[in-house]
N, C-alpha and C. Protein backbone atom coordinates (compact mmCIF):
# COMPACT_ATOMS: atom_id res chain seq x y z
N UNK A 1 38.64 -6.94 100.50
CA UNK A 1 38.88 -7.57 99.24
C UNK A 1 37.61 -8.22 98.70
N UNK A 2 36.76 -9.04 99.41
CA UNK A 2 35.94 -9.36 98.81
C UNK A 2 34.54 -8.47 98.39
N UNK A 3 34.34 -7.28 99.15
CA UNK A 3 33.43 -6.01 98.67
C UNK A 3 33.81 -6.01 97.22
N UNK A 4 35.22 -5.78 97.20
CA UNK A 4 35.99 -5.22 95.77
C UNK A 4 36.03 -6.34 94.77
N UNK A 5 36.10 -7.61 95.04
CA UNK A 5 35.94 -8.43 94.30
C UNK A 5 34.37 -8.91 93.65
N UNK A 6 33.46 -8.58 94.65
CA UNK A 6 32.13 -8.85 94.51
C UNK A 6 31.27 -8.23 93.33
N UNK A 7 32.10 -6.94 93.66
CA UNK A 7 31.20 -5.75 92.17
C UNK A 7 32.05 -6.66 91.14
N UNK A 8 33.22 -6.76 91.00
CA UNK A 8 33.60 -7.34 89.72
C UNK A 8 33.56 -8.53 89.00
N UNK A 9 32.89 -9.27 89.30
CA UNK A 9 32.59 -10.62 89.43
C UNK A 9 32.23 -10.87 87.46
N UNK A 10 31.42 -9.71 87.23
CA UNK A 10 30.67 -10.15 85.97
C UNK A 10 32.06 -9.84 85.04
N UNK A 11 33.31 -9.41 85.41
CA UNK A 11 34.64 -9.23 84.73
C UNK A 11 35.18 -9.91 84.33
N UNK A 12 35.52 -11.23 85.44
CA UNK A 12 35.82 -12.22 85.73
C UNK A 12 35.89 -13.44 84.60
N UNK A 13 37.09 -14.16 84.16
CA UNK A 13 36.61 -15.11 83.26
C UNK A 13 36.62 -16.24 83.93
N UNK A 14 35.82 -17.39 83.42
CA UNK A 14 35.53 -18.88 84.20
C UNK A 14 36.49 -18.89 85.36
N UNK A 15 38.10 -18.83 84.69
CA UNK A 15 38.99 -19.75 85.07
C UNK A 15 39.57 -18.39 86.07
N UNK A 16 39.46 -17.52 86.32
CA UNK A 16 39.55 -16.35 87.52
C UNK A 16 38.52 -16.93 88.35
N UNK A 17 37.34 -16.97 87.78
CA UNK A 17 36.65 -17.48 89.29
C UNK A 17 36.32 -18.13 89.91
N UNK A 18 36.83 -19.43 89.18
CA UNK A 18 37.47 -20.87 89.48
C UNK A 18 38.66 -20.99 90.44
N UNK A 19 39.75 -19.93 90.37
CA UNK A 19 40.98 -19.62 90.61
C UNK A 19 40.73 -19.24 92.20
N UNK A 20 40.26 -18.12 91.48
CA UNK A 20 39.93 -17.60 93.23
C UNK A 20 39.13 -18.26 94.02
N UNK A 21 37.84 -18.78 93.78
CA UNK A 21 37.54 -19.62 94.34
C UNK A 21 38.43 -20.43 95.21
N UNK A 22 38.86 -21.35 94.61
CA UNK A 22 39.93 -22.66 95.29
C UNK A 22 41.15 -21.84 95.99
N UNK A 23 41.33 -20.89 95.49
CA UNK A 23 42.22 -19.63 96.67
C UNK A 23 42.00 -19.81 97.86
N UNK A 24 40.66 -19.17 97.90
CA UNK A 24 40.15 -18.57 99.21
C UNK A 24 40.02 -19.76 100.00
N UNK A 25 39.34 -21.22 99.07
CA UNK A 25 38.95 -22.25 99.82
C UNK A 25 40.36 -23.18 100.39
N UNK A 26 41.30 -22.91 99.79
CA UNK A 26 42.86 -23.71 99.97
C UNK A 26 43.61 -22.53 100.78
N UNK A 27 43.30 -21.65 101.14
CA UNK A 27 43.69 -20.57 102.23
C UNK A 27 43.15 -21.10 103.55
N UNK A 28 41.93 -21.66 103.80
CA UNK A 28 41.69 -22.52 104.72
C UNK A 28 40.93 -21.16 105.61
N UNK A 29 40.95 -19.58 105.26
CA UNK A 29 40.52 -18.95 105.90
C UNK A 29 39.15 -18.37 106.25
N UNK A 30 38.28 -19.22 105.30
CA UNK A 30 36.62 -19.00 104.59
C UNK A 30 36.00 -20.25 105.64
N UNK A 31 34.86 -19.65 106.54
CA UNK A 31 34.06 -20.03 107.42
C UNK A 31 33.21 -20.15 107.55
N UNK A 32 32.10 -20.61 107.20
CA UNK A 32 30.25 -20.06 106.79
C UNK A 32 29.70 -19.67 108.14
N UNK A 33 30.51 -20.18 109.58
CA UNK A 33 30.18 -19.88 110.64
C UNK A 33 30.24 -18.41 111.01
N UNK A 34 31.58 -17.79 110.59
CA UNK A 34 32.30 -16.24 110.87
C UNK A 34 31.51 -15.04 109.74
N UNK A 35 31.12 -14.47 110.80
CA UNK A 35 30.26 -12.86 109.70
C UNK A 35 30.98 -12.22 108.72
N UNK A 36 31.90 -12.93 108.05
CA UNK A 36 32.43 -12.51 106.83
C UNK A 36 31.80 -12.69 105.53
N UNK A 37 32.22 -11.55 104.80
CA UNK A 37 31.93 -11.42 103.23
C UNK A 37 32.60 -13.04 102.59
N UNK A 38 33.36 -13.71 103.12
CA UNK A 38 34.03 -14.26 102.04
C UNK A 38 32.86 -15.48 101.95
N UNK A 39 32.11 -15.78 102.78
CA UNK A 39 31.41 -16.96 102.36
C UNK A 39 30.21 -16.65 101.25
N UNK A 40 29.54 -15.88 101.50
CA UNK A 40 28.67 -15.16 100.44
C UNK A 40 29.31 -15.23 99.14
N UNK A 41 30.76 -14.73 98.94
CA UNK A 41 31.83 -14.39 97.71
C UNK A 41 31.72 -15.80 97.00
N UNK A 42 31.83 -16.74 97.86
CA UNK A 42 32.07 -18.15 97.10
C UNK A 42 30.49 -18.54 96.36
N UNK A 43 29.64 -18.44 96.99
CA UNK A 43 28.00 -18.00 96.51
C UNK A 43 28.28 -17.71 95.09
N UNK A 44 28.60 -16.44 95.19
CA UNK A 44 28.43 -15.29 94.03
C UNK A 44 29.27 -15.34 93.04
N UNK A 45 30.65 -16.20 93.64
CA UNK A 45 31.43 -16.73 92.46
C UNK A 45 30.77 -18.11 91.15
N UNK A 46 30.53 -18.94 92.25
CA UNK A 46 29.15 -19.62 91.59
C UNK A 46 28.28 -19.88 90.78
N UNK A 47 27.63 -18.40 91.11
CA UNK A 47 26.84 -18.04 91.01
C UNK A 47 26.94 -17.22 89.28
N UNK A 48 28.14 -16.26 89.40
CA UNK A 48 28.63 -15.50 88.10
C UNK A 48 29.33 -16.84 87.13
N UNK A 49 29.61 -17.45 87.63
CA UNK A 49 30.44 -18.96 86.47
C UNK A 49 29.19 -19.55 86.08
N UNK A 50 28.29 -19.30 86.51
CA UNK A 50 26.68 -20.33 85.70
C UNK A 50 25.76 -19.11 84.88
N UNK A 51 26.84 -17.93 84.87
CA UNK A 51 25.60 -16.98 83.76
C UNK A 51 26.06 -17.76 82.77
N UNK A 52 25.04 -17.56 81.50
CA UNK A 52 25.02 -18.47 80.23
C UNK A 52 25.90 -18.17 79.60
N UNK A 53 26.47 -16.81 79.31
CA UNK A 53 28.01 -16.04 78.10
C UNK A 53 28.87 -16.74 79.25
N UNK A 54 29.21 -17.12 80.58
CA UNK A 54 30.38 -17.59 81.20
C UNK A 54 30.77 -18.39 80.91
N UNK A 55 29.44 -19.62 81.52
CA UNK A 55 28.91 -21.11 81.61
C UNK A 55 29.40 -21.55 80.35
N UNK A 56 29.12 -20.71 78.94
CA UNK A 56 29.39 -21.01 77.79
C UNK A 56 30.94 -21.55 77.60
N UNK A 57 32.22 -20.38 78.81
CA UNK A 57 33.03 -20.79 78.17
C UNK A 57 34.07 -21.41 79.45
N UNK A 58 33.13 -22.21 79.84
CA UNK A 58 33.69 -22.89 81.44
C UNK A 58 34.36 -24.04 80.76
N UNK A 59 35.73 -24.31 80.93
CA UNK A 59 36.11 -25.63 81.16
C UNK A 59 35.52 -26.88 82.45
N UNK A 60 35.90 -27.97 82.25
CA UNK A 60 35.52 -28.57 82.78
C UNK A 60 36.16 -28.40 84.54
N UNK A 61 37.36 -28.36 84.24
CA UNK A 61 38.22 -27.56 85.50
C UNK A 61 37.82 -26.65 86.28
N UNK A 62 36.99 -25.72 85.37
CA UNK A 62 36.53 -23.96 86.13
C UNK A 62 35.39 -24.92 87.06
N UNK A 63 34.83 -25.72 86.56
CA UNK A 63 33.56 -26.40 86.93
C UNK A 63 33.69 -27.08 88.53
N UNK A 64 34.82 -28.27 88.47
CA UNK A 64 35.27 -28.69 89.29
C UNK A 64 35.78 -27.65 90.39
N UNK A 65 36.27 -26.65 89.96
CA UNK A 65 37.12 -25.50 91.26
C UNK A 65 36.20 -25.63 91.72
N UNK A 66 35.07 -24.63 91.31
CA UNK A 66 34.19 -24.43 91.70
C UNK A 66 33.36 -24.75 92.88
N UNK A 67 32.84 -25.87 92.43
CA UNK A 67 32.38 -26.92 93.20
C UNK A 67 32.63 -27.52 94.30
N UNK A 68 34.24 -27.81 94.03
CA UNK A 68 34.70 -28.17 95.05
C UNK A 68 35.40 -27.01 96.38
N UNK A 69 35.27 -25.56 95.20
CA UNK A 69 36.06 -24.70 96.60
C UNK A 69 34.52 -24.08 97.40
N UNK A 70 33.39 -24.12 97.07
CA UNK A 70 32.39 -24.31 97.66
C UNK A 70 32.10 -25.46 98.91
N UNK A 71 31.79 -26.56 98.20
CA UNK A 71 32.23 -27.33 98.94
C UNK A 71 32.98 -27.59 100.55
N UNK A 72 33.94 -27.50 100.16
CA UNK A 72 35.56 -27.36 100.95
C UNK A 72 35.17 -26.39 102.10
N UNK A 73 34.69 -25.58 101.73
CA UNK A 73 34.16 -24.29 103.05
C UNK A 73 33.00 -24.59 103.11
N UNK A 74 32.34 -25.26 102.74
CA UNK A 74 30.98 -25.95 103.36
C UNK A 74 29.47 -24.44 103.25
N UNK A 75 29.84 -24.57 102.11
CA UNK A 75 28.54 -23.41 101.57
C UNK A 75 28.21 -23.86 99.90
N UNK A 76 26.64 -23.63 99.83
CA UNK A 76 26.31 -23.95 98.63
C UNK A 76 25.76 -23.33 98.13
N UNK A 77 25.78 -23.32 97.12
CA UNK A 77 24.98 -22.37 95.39
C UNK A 77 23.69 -22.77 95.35
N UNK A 78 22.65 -22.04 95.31
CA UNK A 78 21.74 -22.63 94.65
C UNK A 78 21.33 -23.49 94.38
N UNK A 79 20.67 -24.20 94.37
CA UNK A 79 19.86 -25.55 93.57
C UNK A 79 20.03 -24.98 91.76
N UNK A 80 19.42 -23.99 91.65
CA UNK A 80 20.01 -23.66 89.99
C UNK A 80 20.88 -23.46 89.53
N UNK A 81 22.05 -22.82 90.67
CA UNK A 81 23.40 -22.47 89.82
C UNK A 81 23.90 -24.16 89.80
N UNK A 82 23.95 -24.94 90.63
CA UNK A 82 24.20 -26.02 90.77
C UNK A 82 24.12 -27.00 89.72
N UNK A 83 22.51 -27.03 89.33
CA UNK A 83 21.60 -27.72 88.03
C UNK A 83 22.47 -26.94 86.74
N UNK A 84 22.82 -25.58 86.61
CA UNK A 84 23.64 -25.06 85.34
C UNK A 84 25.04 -25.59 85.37
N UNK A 85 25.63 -25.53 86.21
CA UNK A 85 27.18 -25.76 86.45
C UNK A 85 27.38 -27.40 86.13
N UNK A 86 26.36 -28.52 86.80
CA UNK A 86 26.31 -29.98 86.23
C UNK A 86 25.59 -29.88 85.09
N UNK A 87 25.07 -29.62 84.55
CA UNK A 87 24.74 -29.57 83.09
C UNK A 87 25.66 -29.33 82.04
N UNK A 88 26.56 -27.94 82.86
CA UNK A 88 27.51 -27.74 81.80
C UNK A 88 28.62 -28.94 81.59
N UNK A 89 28.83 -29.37 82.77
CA UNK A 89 29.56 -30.27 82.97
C UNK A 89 29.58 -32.08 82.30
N UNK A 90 28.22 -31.90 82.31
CA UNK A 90 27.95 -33.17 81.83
C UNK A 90 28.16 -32.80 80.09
N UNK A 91 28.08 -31.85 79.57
CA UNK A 91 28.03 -32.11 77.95
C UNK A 91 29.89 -31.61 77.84
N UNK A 92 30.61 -31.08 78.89
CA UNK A 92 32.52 -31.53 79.07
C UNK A 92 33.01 -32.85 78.77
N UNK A 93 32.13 -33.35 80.18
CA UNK A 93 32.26 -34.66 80.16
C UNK A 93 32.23 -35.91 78.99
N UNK A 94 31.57 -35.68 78.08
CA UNK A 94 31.30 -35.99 76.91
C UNK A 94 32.79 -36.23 75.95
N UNK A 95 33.24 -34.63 76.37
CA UNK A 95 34.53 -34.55 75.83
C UNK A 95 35.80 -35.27 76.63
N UNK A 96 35.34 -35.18 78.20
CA UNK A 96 36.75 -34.95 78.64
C UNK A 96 37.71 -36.32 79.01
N UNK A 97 38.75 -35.78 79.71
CA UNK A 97 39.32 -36.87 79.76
C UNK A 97 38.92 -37.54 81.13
N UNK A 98 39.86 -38.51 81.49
CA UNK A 98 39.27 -39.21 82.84
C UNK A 98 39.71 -38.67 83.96
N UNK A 99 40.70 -37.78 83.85
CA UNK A 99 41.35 -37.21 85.39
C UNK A 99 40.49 -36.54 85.54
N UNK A 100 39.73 -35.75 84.31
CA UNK A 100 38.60 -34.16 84.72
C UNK A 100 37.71 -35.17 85.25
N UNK A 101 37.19 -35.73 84.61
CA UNK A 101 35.92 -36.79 85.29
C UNK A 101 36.24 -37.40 86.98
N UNK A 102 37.29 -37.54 86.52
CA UNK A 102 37.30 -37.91 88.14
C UNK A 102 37.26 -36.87 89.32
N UNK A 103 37.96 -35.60 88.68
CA UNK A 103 38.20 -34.51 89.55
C UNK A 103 37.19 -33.50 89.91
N UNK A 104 35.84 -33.97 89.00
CA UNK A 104 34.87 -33.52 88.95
C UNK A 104 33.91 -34.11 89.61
N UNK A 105 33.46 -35.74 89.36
CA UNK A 105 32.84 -36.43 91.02
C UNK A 105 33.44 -36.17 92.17
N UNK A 106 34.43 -36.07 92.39
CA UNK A 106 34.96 -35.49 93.92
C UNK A 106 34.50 -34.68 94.74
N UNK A 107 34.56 -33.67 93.23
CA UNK A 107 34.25 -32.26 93.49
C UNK A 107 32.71 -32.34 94.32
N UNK A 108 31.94 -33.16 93.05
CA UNK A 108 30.46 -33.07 93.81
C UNK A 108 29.89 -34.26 94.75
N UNK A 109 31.17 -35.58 95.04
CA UNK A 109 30.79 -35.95 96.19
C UNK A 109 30.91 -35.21 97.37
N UNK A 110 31.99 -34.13 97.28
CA UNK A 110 31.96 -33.07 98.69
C UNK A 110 30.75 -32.34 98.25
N UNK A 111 30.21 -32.02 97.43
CA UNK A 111 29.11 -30.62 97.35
C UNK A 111 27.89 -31.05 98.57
N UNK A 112 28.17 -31.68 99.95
CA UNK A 112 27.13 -31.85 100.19
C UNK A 112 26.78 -30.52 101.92
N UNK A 113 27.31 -29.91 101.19
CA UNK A 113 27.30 -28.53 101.60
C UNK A 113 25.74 -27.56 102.89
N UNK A 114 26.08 -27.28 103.24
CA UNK A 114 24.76 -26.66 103.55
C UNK A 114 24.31 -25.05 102.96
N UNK A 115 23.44 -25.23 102.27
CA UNK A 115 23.03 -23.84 101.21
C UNK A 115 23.14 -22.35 102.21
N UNK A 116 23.68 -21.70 101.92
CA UNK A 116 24.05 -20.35 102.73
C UNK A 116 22.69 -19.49 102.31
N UNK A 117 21.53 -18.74 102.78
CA UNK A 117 20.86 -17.88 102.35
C UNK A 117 20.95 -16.58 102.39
């Protein structure tokens, strides 16, 4: 599944790969320790939610999954997808309400992840 999910990634809208994300990470079955595809997947999910046409149309929510289903399995994005994804977030924030705000520091008090290469 995740081979098959991986090519399709650029398909994907925010809130699919926000979705799946927090799937895989609330499945409890994603390991950064175990030679599986799925930890890379959470990478690359990431990774495809911070291209700029995505990023553009990320809720603040897609943001938070994100983050936090990274997180949660203890693997991290980039230093840049990271810097795009809080950026986007911070001009949400602007807008949003206080549960997203809150659900969104959470998110990145767990981000303290160790970067997968």
């Amino acid at each position: 599944w995740c081979g098959c999910a991986a090519r399709k990634l650029d398909t994907y809208s925010p809130q699919d790969l926000a979705m799946s994300a927090w799937g895989l990470a609330a499945s409890g079955s994603v390991r950064p320790q175990f030679p599986t595809a799925a930890p890379l997947l959470m990478v690359q999910m990431a990774r495809a939610c911070a291209q700029p046409d995505t990023l553009a149309k990320c809720k603040l929510q897609d943001i938070s999954n994100i983050v936090w289903a990274n997180a949660t399995v203890g693997v991290a994005p980039e230093a840049s997808t990271l810097q795009a994804l809080v950026h986007r977030a911070h001009q949400l924030l602007l807008q949003g309400s206080r549960l997203q705000t809150l659900a969104l520091a959470q998110a990145l008090a767990n981000a303290n992840a160790t970067p997968l290469d």
